[in-house]
N, C-alpha and C. Protein backbone atom coordinates (compact mmCIF):
# COMPACT_ATOMS: atom_id res chain seq x y z
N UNK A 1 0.82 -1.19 0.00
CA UNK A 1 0.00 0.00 0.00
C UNK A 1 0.87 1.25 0.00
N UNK A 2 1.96 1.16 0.58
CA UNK A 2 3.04 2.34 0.73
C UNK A 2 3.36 2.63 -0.82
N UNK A 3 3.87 1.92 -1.25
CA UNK A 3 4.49 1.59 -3.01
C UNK A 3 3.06 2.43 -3.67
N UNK A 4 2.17 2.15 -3.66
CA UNK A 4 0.78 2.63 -4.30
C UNK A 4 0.78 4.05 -4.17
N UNK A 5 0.94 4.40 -2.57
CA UNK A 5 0.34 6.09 -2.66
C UNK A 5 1.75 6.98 -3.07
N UNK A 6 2.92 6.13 -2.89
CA UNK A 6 3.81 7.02 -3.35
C UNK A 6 4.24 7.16 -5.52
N UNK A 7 3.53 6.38 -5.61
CA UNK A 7 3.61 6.64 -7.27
C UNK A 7 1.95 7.55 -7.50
N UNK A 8 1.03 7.43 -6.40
CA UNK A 8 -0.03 7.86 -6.56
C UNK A 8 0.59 10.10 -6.69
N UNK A 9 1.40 9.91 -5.66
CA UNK A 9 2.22 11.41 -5.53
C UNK A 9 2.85 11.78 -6.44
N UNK A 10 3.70 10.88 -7.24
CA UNK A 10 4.86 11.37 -7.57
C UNK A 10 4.03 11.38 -8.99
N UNK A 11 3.60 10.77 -9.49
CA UNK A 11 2.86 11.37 -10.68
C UNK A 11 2.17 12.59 -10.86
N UNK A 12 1.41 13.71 -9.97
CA UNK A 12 1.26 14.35 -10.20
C UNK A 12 2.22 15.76 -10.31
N UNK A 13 3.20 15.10 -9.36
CA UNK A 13 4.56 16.11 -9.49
C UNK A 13 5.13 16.27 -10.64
N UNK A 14 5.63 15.25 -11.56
CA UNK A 14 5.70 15.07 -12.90
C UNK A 14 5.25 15.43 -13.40
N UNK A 15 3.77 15.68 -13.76
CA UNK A 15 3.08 16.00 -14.38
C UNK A 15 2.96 17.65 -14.19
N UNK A 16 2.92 17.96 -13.19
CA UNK A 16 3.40 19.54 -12.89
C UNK A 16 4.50 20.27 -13.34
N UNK A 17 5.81 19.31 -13.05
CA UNK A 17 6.86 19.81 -13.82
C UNK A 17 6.71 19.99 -15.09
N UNK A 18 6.18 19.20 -16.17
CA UNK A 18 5.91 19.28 -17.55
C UNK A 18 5.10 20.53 -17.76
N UNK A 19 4.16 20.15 -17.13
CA UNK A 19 2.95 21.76 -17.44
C UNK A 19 3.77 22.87 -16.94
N UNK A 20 4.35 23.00 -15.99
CA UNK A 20 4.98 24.32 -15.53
C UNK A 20 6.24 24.75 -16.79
N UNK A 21 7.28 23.83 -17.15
CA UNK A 21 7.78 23.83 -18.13
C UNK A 21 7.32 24.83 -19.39
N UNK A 22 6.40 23.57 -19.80
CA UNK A 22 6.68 23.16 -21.15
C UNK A 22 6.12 24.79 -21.85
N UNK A 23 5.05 25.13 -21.30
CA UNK A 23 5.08 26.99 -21.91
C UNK A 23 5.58 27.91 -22.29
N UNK A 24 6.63 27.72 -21.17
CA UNK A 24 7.45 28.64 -20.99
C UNK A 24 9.09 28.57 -21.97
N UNK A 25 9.25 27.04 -22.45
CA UNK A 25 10.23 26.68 -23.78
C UNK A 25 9.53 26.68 -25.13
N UNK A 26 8.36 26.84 -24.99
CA UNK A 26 7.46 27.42 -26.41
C UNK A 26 7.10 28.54 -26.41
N UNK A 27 7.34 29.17 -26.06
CA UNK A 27 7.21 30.85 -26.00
C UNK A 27 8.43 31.56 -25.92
N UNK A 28 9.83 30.96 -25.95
CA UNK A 28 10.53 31.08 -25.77
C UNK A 28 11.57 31.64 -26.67
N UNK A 29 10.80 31.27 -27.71
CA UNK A 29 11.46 32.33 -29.28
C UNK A 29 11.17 33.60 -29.80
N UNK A 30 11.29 34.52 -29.90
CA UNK A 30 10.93 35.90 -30.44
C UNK A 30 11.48 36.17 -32.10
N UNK A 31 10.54 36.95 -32.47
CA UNK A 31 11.54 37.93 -33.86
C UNK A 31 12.52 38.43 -33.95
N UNK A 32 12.95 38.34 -32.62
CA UNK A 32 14.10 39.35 -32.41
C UNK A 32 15.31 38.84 -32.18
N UNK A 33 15.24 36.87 -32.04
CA UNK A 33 16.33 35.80 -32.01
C UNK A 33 16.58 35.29 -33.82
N UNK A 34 16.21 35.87 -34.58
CA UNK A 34 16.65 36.03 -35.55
C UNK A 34 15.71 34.24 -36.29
N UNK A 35 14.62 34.44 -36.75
CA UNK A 35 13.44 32.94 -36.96
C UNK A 35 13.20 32.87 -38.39
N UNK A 36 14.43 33.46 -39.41
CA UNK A 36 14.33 33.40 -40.68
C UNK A 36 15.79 33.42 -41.78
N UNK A 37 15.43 33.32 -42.79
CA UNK A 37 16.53 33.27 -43.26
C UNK A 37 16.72 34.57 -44.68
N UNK A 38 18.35 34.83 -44.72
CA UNK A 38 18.25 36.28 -45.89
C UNK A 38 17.53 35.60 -46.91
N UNK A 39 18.03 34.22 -47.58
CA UNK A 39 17.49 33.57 -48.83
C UNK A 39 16.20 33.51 -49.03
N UNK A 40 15.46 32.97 -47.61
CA UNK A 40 13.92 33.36 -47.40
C UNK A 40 13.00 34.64 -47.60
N UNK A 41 13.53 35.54 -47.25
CA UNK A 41 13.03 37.02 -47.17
C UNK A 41 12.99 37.48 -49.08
N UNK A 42 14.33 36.93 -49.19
CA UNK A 42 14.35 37.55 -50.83
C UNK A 42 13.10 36.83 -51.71
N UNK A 43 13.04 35.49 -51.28
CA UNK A 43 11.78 35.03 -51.97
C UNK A 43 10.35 35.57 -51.63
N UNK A 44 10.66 35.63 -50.27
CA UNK A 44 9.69 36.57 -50.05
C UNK A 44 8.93 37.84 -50.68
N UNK A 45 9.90 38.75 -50.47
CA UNK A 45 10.33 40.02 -51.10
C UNK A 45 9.66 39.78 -53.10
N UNK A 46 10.27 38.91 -53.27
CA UNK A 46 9.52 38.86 -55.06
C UNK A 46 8.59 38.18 -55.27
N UNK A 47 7.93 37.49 -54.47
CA UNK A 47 6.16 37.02 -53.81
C UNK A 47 5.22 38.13 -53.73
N UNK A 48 5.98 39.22 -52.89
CA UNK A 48 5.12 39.91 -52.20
C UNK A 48 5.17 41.14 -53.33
N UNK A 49 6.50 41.61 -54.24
CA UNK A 49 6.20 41.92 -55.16
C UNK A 49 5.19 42.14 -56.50
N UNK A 50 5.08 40.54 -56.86
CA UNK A 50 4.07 39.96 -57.70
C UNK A 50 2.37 39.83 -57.15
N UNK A 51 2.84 39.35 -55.99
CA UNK A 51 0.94 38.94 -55.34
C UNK A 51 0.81 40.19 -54.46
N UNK A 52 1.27 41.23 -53.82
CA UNK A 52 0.75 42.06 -52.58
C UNK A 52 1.44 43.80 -52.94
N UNK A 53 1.92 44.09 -53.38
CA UNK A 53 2.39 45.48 -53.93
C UNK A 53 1.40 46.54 -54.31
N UNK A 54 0.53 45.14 -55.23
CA UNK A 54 -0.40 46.33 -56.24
C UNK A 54 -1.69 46.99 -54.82
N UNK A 55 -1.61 46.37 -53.74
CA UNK A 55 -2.95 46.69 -53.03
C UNK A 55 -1.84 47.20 -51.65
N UNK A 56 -1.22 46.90 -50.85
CA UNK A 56 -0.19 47.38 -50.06
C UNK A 56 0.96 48.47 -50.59
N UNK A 57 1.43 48.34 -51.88
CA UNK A 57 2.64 49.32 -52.07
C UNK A 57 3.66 48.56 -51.54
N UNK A 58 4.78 49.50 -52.80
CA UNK A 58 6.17 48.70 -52.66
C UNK A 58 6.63 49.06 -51.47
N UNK A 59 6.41 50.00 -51.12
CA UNK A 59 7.16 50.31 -49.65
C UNK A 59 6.09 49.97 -48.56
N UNK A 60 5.22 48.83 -48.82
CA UNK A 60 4.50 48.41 -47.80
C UNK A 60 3.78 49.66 -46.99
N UNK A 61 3.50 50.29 -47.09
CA UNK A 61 2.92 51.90 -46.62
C UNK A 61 1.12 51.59 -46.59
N UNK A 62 0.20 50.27 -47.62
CA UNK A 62 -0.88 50.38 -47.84
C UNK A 62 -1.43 51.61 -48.97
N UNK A 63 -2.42 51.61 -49.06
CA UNK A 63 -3.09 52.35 -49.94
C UNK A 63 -4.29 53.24 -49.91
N UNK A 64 -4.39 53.14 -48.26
CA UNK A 64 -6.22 53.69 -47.86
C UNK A 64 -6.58 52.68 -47.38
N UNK A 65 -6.66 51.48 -48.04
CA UNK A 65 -8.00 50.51 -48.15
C UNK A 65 -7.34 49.25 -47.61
N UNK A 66 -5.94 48.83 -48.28
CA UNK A 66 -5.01 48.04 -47.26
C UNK A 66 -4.10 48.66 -46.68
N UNK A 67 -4.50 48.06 -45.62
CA UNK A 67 -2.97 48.56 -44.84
C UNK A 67 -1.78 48.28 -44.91
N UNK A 68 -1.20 49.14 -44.23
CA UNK A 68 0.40 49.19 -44.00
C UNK A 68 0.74 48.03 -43.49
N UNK A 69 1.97 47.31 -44.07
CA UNK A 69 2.34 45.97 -43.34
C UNK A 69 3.92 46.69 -42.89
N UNK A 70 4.28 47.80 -42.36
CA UNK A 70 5.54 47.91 -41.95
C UNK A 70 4.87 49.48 -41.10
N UNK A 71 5.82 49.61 -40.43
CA UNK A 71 5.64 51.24 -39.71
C UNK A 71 4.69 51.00 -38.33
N UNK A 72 5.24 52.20 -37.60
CA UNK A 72 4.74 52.01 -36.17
C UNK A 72 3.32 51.28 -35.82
N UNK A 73 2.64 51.53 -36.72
CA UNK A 73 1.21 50.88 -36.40
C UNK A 73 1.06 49.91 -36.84
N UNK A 74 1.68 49.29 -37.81
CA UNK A 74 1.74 47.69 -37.97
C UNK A 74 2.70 47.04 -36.85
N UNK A 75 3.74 47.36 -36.17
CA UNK A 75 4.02 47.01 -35.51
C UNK A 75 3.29 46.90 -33.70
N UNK A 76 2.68 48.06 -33.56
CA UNK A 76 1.62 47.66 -32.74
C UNK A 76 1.03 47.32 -32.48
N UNK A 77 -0.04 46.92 -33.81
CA UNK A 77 -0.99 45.72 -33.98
C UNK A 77 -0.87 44.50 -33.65
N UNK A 78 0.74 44.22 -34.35
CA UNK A 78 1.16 42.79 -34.33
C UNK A 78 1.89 42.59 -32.75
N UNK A 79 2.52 43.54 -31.85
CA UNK A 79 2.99 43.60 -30.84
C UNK A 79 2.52 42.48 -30.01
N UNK A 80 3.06 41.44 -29.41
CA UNK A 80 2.43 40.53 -28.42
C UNK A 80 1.45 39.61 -28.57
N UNK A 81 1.59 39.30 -30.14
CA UNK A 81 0.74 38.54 -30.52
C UNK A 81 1.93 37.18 -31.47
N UNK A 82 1.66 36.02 -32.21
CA UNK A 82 2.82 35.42 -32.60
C UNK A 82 2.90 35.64 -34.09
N UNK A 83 3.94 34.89 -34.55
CA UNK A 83 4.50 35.43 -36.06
C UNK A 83 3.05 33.99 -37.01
N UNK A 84 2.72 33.19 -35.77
CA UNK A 84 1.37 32.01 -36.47
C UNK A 84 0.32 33.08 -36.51
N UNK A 85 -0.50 34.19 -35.91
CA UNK A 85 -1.35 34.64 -35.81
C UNK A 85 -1.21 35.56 -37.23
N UNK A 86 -0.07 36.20 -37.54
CA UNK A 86 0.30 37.16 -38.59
C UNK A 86 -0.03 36.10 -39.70
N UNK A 87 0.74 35.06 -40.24
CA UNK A 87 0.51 34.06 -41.09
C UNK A 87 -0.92 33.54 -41.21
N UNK A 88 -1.33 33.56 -40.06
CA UNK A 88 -3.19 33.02 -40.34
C UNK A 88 -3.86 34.13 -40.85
N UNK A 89 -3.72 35.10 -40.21
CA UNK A 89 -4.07 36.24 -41.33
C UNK A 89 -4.06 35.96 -42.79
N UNK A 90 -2.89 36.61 -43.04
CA UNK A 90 -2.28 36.10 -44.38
C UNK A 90 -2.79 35.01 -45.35
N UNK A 91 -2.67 33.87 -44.49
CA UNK A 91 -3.44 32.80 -45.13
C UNK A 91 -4.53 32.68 -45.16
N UNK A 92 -5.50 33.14 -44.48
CA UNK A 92 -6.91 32.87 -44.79
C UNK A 92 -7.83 34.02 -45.24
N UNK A 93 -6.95 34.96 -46.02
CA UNK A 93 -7.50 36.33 -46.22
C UNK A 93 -6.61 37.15 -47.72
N UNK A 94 -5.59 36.75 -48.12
CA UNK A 94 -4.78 37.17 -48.38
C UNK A 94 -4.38 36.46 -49.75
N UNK A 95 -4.28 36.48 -51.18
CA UNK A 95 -5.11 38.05 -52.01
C UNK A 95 -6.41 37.76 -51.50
N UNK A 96 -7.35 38.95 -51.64
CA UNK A 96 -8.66 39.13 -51.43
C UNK A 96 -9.66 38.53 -52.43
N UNK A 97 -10.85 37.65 -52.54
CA UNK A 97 -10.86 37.00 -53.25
C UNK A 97 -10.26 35.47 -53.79
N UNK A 98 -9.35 35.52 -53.38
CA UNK A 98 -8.85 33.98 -53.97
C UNK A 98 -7.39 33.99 -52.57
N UNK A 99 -8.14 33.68 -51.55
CA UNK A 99 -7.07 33.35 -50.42
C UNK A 99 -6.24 32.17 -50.58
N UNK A 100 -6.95 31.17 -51.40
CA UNK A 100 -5.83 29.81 -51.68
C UNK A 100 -4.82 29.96 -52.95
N UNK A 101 -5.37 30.95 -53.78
CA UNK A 101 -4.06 31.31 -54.88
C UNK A 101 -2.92 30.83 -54.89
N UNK A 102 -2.37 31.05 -53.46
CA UNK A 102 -0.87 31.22 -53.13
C UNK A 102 -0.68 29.65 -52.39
N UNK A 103 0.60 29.18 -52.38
CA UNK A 103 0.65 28.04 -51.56
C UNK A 103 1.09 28.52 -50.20
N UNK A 104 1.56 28.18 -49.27
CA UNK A 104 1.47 28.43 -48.11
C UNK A 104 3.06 28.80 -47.69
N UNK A 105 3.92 27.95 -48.50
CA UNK A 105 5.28 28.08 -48.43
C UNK A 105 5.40 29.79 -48.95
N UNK A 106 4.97 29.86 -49.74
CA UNK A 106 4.91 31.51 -50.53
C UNK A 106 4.32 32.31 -49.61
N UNK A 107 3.36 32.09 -48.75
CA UNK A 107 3.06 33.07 -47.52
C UNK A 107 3.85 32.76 -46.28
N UNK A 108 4.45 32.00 -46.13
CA UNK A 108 5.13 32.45 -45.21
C UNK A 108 6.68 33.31 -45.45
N UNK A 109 6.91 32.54 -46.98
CA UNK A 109 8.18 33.47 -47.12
C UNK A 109 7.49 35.31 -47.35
N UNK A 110 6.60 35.55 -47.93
CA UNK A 110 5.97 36.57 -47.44
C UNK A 110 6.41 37.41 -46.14
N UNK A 111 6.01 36.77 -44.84
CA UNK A 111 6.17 37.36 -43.52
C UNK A 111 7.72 37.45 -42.90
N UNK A 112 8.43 36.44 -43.74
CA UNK A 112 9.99 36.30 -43.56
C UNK A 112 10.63 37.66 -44.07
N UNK A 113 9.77 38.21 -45.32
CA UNK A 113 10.33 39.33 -46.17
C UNK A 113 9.64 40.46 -45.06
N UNK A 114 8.27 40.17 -44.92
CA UNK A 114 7.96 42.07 -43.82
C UNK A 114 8.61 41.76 -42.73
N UNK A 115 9.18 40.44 -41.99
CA UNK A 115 10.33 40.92 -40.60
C UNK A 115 11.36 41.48 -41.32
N UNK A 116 11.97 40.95 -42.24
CA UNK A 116 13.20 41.54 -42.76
C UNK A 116 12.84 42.79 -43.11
N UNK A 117 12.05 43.39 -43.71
CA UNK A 117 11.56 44.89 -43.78
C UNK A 117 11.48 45.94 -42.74
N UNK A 118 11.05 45.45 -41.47
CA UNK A 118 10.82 46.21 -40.48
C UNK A 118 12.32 45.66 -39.55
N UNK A 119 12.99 45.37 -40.34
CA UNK A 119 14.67 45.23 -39.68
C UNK A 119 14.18 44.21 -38.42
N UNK A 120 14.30 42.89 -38.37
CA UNK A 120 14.42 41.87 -37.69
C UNK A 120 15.45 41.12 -37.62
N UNK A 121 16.29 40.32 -37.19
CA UNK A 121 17.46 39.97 -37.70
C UNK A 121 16.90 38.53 -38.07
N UNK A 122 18.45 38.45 -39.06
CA UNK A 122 18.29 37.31 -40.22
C UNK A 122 18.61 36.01 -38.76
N UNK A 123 18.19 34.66 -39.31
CA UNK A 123 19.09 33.57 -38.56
C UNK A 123 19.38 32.78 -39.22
N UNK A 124 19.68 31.87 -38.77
CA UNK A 124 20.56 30.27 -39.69
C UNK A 124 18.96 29.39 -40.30
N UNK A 125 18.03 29.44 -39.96
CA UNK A 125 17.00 28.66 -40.25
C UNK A 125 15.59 29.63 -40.52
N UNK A 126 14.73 28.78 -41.74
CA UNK A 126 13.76 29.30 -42.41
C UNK A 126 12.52 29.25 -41.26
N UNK A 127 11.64 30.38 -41.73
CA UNK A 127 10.21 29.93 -40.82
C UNK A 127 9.63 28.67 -41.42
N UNK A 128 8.99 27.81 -40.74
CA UNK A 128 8.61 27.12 -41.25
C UNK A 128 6.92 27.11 -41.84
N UNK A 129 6.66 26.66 -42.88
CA UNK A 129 5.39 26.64 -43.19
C UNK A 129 4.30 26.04 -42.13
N UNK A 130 4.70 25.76 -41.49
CA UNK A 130 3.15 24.96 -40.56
C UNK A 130 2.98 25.98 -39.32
N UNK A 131 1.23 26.22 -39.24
CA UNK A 131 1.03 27.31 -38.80
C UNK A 131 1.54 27.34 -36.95
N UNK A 132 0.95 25.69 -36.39
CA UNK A 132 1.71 25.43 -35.13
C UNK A 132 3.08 25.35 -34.97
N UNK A 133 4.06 25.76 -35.67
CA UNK A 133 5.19 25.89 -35.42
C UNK A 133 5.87 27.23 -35.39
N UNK A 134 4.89 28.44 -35.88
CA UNK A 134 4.79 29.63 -36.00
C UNK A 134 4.07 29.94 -35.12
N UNK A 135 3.49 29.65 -34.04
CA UNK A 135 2.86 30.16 -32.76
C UNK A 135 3.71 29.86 -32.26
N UNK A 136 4.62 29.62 -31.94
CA UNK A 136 5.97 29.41 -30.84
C UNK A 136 6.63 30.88 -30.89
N UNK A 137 6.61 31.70 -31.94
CA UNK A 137 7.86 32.42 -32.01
C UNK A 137 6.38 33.69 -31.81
N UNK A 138 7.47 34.41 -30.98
CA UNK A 138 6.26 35.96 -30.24
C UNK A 138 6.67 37.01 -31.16
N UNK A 139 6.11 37.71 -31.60
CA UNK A 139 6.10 38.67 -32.12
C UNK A 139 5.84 39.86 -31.13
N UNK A 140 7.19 40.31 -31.28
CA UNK A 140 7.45 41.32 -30.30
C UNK A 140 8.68 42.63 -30.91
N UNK A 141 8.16 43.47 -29.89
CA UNK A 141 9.35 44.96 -30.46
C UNK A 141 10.96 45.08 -29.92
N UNK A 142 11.95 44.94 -30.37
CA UNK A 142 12.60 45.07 -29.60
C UNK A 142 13.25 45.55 -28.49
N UNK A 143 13.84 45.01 -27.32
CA UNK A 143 13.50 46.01 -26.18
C UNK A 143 14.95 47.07 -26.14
């Protein structure tokens, strides 16, 4: 009976450690640890050229009607929210009219090109296309 209540304990301790954890190493990446690559951004950059210019502008500034994807108020918007939430945007909205147009790899190199725009630093590895692996990384201002 001793043997019983002490695995009856120690399992929930375990199980605490994990939950207390595990949040806090998935949240643990920012824009600002560098979650893309230069090669990425450039594809980006001639994506966003071809599919998003004519309604945003080359200098990402918007037009009236779309907005600005760079400058203080795009950055506030996006402030404290993740680089998956920006991409779901994107993806389920984005061209207007025909949101599946684009494949998904092409929207995210998209968002690889507006961090690199709004000066994010480059890193050794691409964002990845899957949207749960892009809620890990916070989108945040630098401090």
């Amino acid at each position: 009976m001793t043997v019983s209540k002490i695995g009856f304990v120690a399992l929930p301790l375990v199980w605490m450690a994990l939950i207390t954890t595990t949040p806090d190493a998935a949240q643990s990446k920012s824009v600002v640890d560098g979650v893309y690559t230069e090669a990425q951004a450039k594809r980006g950059a001639d994506a966003y050229r071809k599919d998003c210019a004519s309604c945003h502008g080359e200098g990402l500034g918007g037009d009236g009607f779309a907005p600005a994807l760079a400058g203080s108020e795009f950055m506030g918007n996006w402030n404290g929210t993740t680089v998956g939430d920006l991409f779901e945007r994107i993806r389920l909205s984005m061209p207007p009219g025909a949101p599946g147009a684009l494949p998904a790899k092409d929207k995210v190199d998209i968002v690889a090109f507006l961090l690199q725009f709004s000066r994010f630093p480059t890193g050794q590895a691409e964002l990845p296309a899957q949207p749960g692996m892009l809620n890990d990384i916070k989108f945040e201002l630098p401090k």
